[in-house]
Protein backbone atom coordinates (compact mmCIF):
# COMPACT_ATOMS: atom_id res chain seq x y z
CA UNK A 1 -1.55 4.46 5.17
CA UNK A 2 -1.11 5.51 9.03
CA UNK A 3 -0.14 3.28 11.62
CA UNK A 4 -0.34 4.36 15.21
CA UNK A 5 1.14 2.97 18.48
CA UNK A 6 0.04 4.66 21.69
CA UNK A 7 1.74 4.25 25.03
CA UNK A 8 1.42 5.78 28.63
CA UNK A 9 -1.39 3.57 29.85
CA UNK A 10 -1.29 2.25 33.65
CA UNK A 11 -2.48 2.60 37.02
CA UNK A 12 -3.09 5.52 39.15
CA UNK A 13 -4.91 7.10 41.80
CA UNK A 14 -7.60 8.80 41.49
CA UNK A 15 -6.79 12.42 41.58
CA UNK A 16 -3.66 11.35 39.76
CA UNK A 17 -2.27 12.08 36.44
CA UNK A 18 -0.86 10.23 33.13
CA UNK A 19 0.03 11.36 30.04
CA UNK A 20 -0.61 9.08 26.43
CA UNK A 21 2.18 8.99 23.47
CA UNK A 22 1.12 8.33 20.10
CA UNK A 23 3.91 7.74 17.81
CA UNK A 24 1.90 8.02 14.26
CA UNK A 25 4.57 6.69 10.93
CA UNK A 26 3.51 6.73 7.02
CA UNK A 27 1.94 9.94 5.81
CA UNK A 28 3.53 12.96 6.39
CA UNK A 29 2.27 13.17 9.96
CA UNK A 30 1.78 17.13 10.13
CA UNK A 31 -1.31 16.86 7.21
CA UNK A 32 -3.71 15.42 9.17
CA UNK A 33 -5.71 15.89 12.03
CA UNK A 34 -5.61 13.71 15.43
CA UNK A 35 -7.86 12.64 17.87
CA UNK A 36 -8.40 10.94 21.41
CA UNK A 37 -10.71 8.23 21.99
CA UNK A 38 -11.55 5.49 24.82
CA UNK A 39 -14.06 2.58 25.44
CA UNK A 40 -14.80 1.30 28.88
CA UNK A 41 -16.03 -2.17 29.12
CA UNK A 42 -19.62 -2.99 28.06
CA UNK A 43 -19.59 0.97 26.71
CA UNK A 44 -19.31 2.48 22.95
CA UNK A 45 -16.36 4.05 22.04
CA UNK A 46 -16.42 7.74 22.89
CA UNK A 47 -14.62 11.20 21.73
CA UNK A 48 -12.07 12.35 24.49
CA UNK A 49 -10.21 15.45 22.56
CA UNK A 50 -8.91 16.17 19.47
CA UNK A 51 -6.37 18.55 17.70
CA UNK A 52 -5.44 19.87 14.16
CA UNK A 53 -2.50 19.13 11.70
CA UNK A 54 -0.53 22.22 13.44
CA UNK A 55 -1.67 21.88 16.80
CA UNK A 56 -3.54 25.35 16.92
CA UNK A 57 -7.26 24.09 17.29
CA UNK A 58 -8.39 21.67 20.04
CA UNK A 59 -11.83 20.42 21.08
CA UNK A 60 -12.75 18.50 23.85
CA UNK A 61 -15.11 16.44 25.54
CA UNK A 62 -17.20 17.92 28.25
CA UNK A 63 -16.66 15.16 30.47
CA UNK A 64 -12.72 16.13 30.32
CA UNK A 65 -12.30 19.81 29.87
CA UNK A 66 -10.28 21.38 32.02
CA UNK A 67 -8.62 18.19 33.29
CA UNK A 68 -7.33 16.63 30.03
CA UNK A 69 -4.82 18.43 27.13
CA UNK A 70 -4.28 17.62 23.98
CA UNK A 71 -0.60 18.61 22.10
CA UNK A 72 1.18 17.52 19.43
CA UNK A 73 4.69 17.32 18.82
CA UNK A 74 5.41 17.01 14.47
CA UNK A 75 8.72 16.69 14.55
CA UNK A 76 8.34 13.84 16.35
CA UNK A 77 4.84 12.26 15.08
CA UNK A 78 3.39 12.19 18.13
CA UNK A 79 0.66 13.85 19.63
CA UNK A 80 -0.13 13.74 23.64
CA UNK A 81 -2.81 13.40 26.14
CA UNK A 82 -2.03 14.90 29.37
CA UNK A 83 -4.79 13.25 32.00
CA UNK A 84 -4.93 15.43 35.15
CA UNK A 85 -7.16 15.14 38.11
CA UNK A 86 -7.98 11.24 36.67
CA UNK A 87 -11.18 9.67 38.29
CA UNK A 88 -12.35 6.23 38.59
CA UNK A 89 -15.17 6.92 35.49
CA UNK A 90 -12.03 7.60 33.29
CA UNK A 91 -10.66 4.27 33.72
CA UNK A 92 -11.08 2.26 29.89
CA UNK A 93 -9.18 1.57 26.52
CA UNK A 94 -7.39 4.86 25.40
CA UNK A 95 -7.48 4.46 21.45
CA UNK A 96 -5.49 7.61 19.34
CA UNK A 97 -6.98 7.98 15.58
CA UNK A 98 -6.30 10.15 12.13
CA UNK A 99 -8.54 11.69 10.18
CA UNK A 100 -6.28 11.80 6.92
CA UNK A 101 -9.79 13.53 4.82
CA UNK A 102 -10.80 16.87 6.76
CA UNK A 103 -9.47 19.78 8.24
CA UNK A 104 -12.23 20.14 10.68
CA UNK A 105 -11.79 18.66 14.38
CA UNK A 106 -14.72 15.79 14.75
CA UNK A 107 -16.04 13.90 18.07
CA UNK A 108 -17.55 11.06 15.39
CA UNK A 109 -15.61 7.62 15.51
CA UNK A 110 -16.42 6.85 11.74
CA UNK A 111 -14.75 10.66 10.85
CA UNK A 112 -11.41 8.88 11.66
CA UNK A 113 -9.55 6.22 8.91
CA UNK A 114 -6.89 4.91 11.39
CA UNK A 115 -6.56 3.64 14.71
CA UNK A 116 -3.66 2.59 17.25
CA UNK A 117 -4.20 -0.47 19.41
CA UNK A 118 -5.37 0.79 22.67
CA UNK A 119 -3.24 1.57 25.72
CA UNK A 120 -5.23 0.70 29.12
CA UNK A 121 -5.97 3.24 32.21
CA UNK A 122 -7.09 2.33 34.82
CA UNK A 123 -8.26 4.68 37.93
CA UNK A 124 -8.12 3.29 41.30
CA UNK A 125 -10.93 5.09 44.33
């Protein structure tokens, strides 16, 4: 078992920045990989970024490459989301997950066996 409780949501400016906590407890947290996702209202749940169990891979969404980073911290059990440049179309439920099974980095919702609760962004014009 995982459980998963992200923080850092709020609201900004557009152009402004934010970064999301995920404080991850149960299984040694440095086995698994992590990953990003968020779900605007009305819209499916969609891949943001994702990183591996020692932080050395990443892989990103197009819509958020170059603007968004994804680190880890496993001494701590937490991996980050540093949100730069933020626009009004990234403004939805931030959602971290762990994919406990696979050492490969996926963008697929059902690839991932654990969720947090959702932190809110919102993105003011």
């Amino acid at each position: 078992q995982v459980q998963l409780v992200e923080s850092g949501g709020g609201l900004v400016q557009a152009g402004g920045s934010l970064r999301l906590s995920c404080v991850a407890s149960g299984r040694t947290f440095s086995s698994y990989a992590m990953g990003w996702f968020r779900q605007a209202p009305g819209k499916e749940r969609e891949f943001v970024a994702a990183i591996g169990k020692r932080g050395a891979s990443t892989y990103y969404a197009d819509s958020v490459t170059g603007r968004f980073t994804i680190s880890r911290d496993n001494a701590k059990n937490t991996v980050y989301l540093q949100m730069n440049s933020l626009q009004p179309e990234d403004t939805a439920v931030y959602y971290c997950a762990a994919d406990v099974h696979t050492a490969v980095l996926f963008s697929t919702p059902s690839r991932y066996d654990y969720w947090g609760q959702g932190t809110q962004v919102t993105v003011s014009s």
